[in-house]
N, C-alpha and C. Protein backbone atom coordinates (compact mmCIF):
# COMPACT_ATOMS: atom_id res chain seq x y z
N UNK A 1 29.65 88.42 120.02
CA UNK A 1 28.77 89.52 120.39
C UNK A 1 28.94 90.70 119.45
N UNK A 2 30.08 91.20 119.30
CA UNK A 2 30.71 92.22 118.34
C UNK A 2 29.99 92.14 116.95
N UNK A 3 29.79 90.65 116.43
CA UNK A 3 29.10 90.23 114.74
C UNK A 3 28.16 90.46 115.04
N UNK A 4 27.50 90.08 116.25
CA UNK A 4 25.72 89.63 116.20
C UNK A 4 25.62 91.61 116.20
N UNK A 5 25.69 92.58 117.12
CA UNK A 5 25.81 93.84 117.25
C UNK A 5 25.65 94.44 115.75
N UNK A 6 26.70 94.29 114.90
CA UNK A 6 27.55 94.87 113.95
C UNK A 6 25.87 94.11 112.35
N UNK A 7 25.36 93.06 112.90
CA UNK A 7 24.32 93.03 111.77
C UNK A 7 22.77 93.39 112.20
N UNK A 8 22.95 93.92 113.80
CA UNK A 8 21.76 93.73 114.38
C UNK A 8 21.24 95.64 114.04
N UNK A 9 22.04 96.36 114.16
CA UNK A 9 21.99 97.92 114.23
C UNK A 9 20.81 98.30 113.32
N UNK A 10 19.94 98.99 113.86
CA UNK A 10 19.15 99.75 112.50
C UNK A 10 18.61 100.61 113.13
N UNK A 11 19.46 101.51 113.09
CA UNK A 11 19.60 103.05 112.38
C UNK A 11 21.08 103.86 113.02
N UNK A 12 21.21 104.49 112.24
CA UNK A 12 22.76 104.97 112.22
C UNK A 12 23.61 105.04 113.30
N UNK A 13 22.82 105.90 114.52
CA UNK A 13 23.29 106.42 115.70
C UNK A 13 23.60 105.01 116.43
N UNK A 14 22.91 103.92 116.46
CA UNK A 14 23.01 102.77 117.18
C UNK A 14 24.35 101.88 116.31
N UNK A 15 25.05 102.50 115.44
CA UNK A 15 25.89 101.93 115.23
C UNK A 15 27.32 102.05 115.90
N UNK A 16 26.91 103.14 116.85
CA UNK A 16 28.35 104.06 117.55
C UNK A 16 28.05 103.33 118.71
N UNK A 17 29.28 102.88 119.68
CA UNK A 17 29.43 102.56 121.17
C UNK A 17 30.02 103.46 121.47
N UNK A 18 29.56 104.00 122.55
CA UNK A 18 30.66 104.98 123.15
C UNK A 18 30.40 104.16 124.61
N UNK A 19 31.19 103.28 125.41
CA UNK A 19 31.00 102.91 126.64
C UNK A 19 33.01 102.60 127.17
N UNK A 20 32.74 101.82 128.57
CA UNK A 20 34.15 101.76 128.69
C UNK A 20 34.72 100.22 127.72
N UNK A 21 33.73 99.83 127.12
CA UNK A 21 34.29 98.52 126.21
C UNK A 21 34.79 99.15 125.14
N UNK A 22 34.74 100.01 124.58
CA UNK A 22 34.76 101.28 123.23
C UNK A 22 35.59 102.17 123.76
N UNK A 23 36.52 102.12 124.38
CA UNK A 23 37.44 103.54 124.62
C UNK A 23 37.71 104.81 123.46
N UNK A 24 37.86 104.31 122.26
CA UNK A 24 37.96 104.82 121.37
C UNK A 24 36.67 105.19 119.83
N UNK A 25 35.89 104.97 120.80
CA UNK A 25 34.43 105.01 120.29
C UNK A 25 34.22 103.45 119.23
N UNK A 26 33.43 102.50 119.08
CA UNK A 26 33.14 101.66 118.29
C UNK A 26 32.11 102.28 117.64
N UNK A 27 32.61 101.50 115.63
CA UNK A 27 31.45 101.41 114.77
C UNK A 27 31.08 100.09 114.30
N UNK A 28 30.09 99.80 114.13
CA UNK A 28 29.75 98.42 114.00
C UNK A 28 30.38 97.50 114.94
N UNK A 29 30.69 98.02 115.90
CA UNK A 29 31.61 96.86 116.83
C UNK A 29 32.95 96.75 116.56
N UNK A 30 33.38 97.54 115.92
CA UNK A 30 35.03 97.88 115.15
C UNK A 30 35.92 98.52 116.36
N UNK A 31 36.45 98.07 117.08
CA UNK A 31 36.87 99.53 118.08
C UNK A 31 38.77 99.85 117.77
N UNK A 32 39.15 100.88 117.32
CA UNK A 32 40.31 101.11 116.22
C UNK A 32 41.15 101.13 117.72
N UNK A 33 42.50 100.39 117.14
CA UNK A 33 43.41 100.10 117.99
C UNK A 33 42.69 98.49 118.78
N UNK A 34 41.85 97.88 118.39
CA UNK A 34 41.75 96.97 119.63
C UNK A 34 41.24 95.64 118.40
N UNK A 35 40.47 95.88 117.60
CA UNK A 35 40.04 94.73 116.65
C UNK A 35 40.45 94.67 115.73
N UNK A 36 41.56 93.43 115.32
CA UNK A 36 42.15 92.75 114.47
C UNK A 36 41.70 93.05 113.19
N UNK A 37 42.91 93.08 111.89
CA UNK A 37 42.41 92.95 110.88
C UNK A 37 41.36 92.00 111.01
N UNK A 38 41.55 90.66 110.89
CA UNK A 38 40.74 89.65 111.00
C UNK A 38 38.68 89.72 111.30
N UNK A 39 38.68 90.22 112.12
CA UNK A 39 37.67 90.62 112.85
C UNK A 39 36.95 91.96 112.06
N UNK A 40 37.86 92.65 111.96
CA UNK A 40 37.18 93.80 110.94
C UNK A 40 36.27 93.35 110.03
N UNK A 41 37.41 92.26 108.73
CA UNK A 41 36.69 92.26 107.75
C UNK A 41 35.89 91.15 108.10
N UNK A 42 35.69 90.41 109.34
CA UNK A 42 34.74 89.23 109.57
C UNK A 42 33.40 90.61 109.76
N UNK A 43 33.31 91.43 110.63
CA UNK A 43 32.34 92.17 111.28
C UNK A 43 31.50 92.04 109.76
N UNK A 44 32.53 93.21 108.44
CA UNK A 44 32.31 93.80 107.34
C UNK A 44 31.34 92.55 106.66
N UNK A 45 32.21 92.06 106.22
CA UNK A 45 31.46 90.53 105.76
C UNK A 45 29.86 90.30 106.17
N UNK A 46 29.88 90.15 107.95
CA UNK A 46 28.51 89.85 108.19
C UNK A 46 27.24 90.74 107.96
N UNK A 47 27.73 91.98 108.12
CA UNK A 47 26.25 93.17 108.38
C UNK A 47 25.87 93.29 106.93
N UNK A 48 24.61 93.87 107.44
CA UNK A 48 23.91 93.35 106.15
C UNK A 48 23.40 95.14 106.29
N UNK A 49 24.07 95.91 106.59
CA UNK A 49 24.47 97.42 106.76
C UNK A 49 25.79 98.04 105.65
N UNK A 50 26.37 96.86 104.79
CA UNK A 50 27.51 96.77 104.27
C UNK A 50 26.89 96.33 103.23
N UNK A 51 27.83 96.80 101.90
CA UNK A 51 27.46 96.85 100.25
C UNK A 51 28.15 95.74 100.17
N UNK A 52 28.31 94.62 100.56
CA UNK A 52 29.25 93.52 99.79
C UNK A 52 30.09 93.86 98.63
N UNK A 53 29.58 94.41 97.55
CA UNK A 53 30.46 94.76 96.42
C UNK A 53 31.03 95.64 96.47
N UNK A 54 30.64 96.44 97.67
CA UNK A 54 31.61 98.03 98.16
C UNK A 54 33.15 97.78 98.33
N UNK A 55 33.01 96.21 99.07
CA UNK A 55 34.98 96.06 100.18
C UNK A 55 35.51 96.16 98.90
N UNK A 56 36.61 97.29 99.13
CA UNK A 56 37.97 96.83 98.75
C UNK A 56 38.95 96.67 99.77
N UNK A 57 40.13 95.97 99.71
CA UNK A 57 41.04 95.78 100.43
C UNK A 57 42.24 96.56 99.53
N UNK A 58 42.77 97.11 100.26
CA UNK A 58 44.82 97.62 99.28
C UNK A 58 45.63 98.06 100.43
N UNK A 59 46.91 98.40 100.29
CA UNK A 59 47.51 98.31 101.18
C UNK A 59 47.18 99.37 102.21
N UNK A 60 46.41 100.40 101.57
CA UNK A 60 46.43 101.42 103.05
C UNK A 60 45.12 100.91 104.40
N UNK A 61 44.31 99.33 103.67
CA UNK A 61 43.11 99.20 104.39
C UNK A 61 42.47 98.88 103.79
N UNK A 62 41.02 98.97 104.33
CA UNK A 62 39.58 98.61 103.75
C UNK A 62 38.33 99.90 103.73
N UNK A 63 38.27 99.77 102.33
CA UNK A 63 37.09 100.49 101.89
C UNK A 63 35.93 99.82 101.65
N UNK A 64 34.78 100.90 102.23
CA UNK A 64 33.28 100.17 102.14
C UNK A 64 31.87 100.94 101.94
N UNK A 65 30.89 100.57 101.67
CA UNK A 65 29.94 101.55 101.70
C UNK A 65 29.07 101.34 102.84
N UNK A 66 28.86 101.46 103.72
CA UNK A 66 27.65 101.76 104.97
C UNK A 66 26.75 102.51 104.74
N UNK A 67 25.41 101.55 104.51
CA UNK A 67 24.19 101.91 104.21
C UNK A 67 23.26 101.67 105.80
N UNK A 68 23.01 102.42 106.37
CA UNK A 68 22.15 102.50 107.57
C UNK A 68 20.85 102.62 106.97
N UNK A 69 19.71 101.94 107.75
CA UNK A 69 18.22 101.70 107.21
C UNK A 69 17.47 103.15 107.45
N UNK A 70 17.00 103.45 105.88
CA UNK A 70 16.48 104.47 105.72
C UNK A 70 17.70 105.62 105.43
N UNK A 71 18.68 105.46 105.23
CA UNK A 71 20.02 106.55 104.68
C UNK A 71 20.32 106.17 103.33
N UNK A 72 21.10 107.12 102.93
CA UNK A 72 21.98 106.94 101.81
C UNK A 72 23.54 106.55 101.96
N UNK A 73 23.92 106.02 100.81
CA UNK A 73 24.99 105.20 101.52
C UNK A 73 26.22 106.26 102.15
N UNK A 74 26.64 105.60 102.82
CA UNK A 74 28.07 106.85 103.51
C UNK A 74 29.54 105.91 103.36
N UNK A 75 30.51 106.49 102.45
CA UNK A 75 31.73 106.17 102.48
C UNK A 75 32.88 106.00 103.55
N UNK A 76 33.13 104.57 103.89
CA UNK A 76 33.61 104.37 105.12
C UNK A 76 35.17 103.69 104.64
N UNK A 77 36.64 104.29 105.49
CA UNK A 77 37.48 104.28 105.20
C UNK A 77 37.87 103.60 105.84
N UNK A 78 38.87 102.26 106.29
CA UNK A 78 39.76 101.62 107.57
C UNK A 78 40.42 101.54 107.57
N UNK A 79 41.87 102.17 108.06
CA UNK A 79 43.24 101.85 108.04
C UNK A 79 43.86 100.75 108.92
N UNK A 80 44.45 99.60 108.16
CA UNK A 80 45.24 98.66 109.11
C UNK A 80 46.71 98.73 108.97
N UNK A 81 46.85 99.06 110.90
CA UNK A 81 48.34 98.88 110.42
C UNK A 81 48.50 97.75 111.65
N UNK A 82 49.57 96.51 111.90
CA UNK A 82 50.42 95.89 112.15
C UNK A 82 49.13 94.94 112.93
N UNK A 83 48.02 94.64 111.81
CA UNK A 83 47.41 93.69 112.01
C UNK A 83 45.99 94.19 112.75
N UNK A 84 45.46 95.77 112.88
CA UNK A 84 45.03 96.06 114.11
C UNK A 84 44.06 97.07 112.82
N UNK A 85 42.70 97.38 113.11
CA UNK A 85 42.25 99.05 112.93
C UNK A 85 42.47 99.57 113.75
N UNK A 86 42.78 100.60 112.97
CA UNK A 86 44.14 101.95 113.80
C UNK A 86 42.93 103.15 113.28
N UNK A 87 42.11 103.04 112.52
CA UNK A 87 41.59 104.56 112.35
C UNK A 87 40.48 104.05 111.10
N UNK A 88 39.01 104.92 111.76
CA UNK A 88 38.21 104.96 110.64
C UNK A 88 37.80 106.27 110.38
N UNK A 89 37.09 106.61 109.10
CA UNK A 89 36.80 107.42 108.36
C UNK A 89 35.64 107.41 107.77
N UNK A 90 34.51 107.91 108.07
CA UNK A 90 33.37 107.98 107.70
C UNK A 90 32.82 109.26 107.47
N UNK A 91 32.39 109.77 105.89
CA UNK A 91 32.10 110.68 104.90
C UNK A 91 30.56 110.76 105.30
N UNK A 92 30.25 111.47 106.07
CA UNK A 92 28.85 112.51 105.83
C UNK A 92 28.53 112.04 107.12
N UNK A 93 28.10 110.89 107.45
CA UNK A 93 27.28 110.19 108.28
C UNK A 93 25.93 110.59 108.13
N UNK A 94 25.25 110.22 106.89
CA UNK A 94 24.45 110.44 106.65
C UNK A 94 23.28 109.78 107.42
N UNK A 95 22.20 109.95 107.95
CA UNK A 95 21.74 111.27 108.60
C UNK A 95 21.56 112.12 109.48
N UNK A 96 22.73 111.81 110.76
CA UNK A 96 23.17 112.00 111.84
C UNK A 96 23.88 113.52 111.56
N UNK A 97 23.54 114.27 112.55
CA UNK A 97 23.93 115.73 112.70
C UNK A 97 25.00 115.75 113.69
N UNK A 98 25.85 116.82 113.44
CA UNK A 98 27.09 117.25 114.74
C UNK A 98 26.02 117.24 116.21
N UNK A 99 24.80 117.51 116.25
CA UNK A 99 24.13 117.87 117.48
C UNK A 99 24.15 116.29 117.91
N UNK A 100 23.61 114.94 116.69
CA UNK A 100 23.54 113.79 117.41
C UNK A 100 24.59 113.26 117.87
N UNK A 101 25.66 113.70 117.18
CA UNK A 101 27.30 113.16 117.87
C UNK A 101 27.24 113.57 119.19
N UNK A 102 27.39 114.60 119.21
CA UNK A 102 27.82 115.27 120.47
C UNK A 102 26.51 114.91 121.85
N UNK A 103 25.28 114.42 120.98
CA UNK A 103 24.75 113.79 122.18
C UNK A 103 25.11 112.89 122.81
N UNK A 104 25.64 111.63 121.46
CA UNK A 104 26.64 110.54 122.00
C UNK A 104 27.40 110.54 122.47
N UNK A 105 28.20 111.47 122.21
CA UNK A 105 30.22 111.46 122.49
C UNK A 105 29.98 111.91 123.49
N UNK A 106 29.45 113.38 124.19
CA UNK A 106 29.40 114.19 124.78
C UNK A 106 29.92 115.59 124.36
N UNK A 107 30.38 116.27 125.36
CA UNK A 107 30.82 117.44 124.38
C UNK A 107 32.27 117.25 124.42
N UNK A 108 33.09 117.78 122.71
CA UNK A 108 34.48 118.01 122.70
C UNK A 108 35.14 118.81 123.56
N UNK A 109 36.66 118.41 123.71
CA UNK A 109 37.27 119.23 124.61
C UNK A 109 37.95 120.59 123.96
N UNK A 110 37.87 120.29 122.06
CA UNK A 110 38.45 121.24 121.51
C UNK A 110 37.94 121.85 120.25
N UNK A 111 37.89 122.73 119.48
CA UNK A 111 37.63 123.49 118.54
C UNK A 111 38.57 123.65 117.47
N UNK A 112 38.54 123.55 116.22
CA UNK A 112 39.73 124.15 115.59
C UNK A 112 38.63 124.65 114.22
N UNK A 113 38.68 125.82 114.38
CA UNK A 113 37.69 126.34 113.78
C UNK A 113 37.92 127.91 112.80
N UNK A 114 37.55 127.96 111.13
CA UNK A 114 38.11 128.79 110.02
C UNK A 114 36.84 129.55 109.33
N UNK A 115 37.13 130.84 109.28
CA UNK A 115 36.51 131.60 108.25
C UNK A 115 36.97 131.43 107.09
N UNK A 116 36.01 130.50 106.05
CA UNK A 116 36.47 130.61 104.59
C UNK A 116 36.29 131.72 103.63
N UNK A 117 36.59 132.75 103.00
CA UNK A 117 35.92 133.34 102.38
C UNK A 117 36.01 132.84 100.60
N UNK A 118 35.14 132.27 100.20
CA UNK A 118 34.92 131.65 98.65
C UNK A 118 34.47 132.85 97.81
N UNK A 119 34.74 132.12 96.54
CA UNK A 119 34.41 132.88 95.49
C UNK A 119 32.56 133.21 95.25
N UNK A 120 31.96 131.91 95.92
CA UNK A 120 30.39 132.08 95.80
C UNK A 120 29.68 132.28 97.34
N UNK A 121 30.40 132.32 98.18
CA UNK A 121 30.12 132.98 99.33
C UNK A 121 31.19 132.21 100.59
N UNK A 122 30.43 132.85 102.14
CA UNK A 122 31.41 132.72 103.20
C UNK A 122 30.91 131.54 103.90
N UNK A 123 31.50 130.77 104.45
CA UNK A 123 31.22 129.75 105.04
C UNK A 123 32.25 129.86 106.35
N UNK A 124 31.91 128.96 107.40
CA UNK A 124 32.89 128.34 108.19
C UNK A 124 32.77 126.92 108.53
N UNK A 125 34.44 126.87 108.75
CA UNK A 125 34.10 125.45 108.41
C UNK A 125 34.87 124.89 109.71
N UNK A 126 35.31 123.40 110.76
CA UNK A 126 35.46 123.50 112.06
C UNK A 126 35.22 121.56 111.83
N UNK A 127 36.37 121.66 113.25
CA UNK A 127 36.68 120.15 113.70
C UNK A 127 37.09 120.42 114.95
N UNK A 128 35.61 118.78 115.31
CA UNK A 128 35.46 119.00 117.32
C UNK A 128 36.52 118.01 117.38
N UNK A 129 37.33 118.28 118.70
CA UNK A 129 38.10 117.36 118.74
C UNK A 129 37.83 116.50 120.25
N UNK A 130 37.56 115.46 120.30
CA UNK A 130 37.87 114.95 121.69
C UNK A 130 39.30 114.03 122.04
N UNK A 131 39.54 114.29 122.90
CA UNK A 131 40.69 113.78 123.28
C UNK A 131 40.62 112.57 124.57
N UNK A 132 40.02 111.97 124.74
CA UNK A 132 39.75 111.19 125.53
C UNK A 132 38.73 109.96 124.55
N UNK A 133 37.72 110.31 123.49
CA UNK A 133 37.66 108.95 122.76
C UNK A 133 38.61 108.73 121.25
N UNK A 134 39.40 110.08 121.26
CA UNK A 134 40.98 110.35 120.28
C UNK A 134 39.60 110.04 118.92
N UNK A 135 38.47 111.16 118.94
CA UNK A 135 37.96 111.25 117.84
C UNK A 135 37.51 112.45 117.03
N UNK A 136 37.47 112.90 116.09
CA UNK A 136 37.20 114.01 115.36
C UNK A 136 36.42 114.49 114.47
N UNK A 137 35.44 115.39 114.83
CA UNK A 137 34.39 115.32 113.90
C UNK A 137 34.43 116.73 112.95
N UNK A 138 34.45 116.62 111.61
CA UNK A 138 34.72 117.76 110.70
C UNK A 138 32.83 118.19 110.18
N UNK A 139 33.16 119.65 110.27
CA UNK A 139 31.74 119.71 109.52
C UNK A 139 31.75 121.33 109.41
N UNK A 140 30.55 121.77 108.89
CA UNK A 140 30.53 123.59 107.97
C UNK A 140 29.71 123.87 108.43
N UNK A 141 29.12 125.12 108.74
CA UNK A 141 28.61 126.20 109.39
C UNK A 141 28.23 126.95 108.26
N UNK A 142 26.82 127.95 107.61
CA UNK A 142 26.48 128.48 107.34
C UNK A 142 25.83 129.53 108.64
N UNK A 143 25.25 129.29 109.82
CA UNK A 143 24.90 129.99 110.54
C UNK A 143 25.82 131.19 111.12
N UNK A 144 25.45 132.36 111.33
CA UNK A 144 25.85 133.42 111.36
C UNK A 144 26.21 133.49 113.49
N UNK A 145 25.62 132.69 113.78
CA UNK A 145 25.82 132.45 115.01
C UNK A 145 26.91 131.21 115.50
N UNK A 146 27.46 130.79 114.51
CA UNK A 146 28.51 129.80 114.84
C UNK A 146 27.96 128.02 114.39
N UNK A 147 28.76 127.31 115.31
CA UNK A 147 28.52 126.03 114.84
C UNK A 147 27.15 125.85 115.74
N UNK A 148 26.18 124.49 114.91
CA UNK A 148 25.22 124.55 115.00
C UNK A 148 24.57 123.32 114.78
N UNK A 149 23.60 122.50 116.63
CA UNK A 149 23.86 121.65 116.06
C UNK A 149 23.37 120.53 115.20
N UNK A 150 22.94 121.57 114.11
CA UNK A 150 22.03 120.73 113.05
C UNK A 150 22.90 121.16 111.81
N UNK A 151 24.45 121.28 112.05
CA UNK A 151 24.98 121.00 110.79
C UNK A 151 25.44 119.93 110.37
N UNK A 152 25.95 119.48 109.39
CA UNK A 152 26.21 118.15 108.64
C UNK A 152 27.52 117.95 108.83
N UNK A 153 27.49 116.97 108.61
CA UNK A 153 28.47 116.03 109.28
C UNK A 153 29.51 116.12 107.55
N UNK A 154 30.37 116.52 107.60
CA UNK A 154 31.46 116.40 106.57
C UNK A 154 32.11 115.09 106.71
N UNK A 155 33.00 114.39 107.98
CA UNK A 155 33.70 113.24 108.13
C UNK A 155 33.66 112.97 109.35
N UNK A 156 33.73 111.93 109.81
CA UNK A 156 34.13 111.39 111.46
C UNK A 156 35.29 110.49 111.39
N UNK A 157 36.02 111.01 112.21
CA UNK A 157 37.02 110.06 112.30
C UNK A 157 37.18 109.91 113.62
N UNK A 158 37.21 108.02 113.94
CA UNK A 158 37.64 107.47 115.09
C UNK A 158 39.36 106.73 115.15
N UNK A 159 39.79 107.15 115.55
CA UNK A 159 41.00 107.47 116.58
C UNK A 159 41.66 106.46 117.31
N UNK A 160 42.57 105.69 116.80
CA UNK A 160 43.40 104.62 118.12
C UNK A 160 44.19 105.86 118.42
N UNK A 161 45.27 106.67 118.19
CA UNK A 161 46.18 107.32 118.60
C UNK A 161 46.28 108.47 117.19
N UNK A 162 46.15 109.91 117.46
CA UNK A 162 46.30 110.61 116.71
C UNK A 162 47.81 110.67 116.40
N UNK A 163 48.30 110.75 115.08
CA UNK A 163 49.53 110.73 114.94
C UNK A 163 49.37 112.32 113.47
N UNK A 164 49.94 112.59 113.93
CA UNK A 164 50.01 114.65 113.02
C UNK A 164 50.64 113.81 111.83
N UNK A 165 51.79 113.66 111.92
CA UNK A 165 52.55 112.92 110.29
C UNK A 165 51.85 112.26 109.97
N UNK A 166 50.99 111.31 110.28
CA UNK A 166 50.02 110.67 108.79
C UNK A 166 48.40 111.12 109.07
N UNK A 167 48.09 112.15 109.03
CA UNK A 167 47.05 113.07 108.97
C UNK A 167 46.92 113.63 107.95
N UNK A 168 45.37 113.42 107.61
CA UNK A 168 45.44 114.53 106.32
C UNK A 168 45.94 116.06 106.82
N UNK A 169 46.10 116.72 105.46
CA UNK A 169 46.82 118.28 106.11
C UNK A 169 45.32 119.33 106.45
N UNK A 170 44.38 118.99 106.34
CA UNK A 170 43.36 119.47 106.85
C UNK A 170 42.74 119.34 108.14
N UNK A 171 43.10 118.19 108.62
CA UNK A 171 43.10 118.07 110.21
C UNK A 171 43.96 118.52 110.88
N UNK A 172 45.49 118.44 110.34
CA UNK A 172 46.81 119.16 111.00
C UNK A 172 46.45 120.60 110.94
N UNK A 173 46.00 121.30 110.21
CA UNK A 173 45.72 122.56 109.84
C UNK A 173 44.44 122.62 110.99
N UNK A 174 43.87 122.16 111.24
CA UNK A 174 43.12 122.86 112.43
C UNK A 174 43.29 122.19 113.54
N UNK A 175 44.06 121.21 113.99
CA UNK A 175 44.51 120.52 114.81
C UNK A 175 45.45 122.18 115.61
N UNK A 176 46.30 122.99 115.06
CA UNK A 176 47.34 123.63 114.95
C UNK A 176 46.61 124.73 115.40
N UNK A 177 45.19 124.93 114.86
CA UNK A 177 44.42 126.23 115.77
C UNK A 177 43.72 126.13 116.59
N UNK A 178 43.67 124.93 117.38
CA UNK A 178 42.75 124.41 118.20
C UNK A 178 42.57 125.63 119.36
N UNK A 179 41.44 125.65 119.81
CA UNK A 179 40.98 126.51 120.91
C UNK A 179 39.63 125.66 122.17
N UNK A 180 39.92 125.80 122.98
CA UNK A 180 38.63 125.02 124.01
C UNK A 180 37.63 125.46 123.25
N UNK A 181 36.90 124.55 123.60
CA UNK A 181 35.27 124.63 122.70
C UNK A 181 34.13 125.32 124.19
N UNK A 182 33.66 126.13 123.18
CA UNK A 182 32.49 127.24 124.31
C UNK A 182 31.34 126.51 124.34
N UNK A 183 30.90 125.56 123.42
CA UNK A 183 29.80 125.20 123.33
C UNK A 183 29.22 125.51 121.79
N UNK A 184 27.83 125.78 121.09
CA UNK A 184 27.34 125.81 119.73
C UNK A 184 27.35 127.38 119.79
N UNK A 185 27.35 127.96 118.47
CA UNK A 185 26.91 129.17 119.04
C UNK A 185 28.67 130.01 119.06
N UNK A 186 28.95 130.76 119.44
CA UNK A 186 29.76 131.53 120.08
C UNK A 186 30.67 131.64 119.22
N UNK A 187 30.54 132.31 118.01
CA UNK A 187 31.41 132.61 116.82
C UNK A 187 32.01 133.91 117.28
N UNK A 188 31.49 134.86 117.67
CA UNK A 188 32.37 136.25 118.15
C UNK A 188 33.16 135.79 119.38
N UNK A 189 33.24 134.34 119.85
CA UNK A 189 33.76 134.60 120.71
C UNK A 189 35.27 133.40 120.46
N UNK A 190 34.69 132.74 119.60
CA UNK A 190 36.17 131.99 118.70
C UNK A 190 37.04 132.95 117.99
N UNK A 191 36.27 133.90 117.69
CA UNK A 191 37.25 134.76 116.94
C UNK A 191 37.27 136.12 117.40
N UNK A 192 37.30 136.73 118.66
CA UNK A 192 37.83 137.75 119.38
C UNK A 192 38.30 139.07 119.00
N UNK A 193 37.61 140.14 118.22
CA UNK A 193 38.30 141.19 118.22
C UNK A 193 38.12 141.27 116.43
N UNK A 194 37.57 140.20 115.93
CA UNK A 194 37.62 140.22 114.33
C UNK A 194 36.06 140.31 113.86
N UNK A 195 36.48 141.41 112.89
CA UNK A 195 34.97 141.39 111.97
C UNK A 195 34.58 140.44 111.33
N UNK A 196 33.91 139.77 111.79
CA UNK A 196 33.25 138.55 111.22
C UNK A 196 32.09 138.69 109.78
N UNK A 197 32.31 138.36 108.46
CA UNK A 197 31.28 138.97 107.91
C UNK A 197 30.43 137.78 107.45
N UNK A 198 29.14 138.48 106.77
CA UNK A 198 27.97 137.72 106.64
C UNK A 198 28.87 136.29 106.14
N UNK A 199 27.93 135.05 106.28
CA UNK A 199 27.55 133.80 105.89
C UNK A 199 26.79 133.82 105.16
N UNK A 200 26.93 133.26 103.86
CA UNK A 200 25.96 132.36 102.66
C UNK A 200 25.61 131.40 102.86
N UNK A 201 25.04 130.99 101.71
CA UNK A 201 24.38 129.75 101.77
C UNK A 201 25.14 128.67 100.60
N UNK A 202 26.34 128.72 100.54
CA UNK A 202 26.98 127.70 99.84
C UNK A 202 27.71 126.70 100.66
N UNK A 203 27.59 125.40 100.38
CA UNK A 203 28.56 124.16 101.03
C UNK A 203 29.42 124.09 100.00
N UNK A 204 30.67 124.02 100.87
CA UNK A 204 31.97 123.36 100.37
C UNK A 204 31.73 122.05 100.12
N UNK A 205 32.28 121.89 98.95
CA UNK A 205 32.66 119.98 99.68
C UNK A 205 33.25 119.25 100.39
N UNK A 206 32.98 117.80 100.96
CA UNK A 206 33.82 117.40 102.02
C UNK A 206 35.47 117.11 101.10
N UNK A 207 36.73 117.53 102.30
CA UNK A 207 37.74 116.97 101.85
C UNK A 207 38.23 115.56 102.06
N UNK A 208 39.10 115.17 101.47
CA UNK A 208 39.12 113.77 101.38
C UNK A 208 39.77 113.03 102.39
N UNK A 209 39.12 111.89 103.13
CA UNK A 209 39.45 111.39 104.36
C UNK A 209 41.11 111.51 104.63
């Protein structure tokens, strides 16, 4: 069922399970912590949502390109450890917005959210955290009213067990400022008592899974 699923999907959002078979959210039928190396790269292999010449395999996992019908391709990361996906990583989710996640997921239980100030302008930038499908979604804010939810999706990462020591230091780093999430919107109220100044119109780039 998981293969037939994993080649049947067309279009992006239908590639996510969020049900009680998916505790930890499934992509392509992948659900991290529960499907075998084995099974991974069988899923990978079959969809025809997958660059064939994309897989690599090395020791930290499997790399791939995920092309959803009508997208551009999106860089997808898999870590295996002790035979199992333990954690994926998916770069942009191209063309799915923080608003369509959060229609799926529901809403996060947490915020960890930064005023950048750059050399070519101000941005903010912010990771929802849920703790119940142990998944995390990174993404940037140009709106002057906070996060918003037609911003872009920087990375998603799905979650068998968050572990801080093998985290990038950009998730630990806002993992560390986490605050309950108010909802979209509510930038004077993430940051309490601070002059908040204008937002540009420059994107950072995404950092690396």
């Amino acid at each position: 069922m998981l293969l037939l699923t994993s080649c049947q999907s067309s279009s992006p959002i239908e590639a996510f399970d969020v049900s009680k078979n998916c505790p930890h959210v499934c992509w392509l039928g992948i659900n991290p912590g529960v499907t075998t190396e084995a099974d991974t790269k069988a899923i990978l292999n079959k969809s025809n949502q997958i660059k064939q010449r994309s897989i690599i395999e090395d020791e930290s996992g499997i790399q791939a390109e995920w092309y959803p019908v009508n997208s551009f391709p999106n860089r997808v990361g898999i870590t295996i450890e002790n035979g199992f996906a333990k954690q994926i990583s998916i770069s942009n989710v191209y063309p799915l917005t923080v608003g369509d996640l959060v229609s799926l997921f529901g809403e996060p239980d947490e915020i960890g959210i930064s005023i950048n100030l750059a050399a070519d302008a101000t941005y903010v930038d912010y990771i929802l955290f849920y703790s119940t499908w142990q998944s995390a979604i990174f993404a940037f804010t140009i709106n002057n009213n906070g996060p918003d939810p037609k911003d872009t999706i920087d990375i998603l990462m799905l979650i068998d067990k968050l572990d801080l020591n093998n985290s990038p230091k950009w998730l630990v780093e806002k993992y560390v400022i986490r605050q309950p999430w108010l909802g979209f919107g509510h930038l004077k109220d993430y940051f309490p008592g601070r002059n908040i100044p204008l937002l540009g119109s420059w994107a950072p780039e995404p950092p690396s899974p």
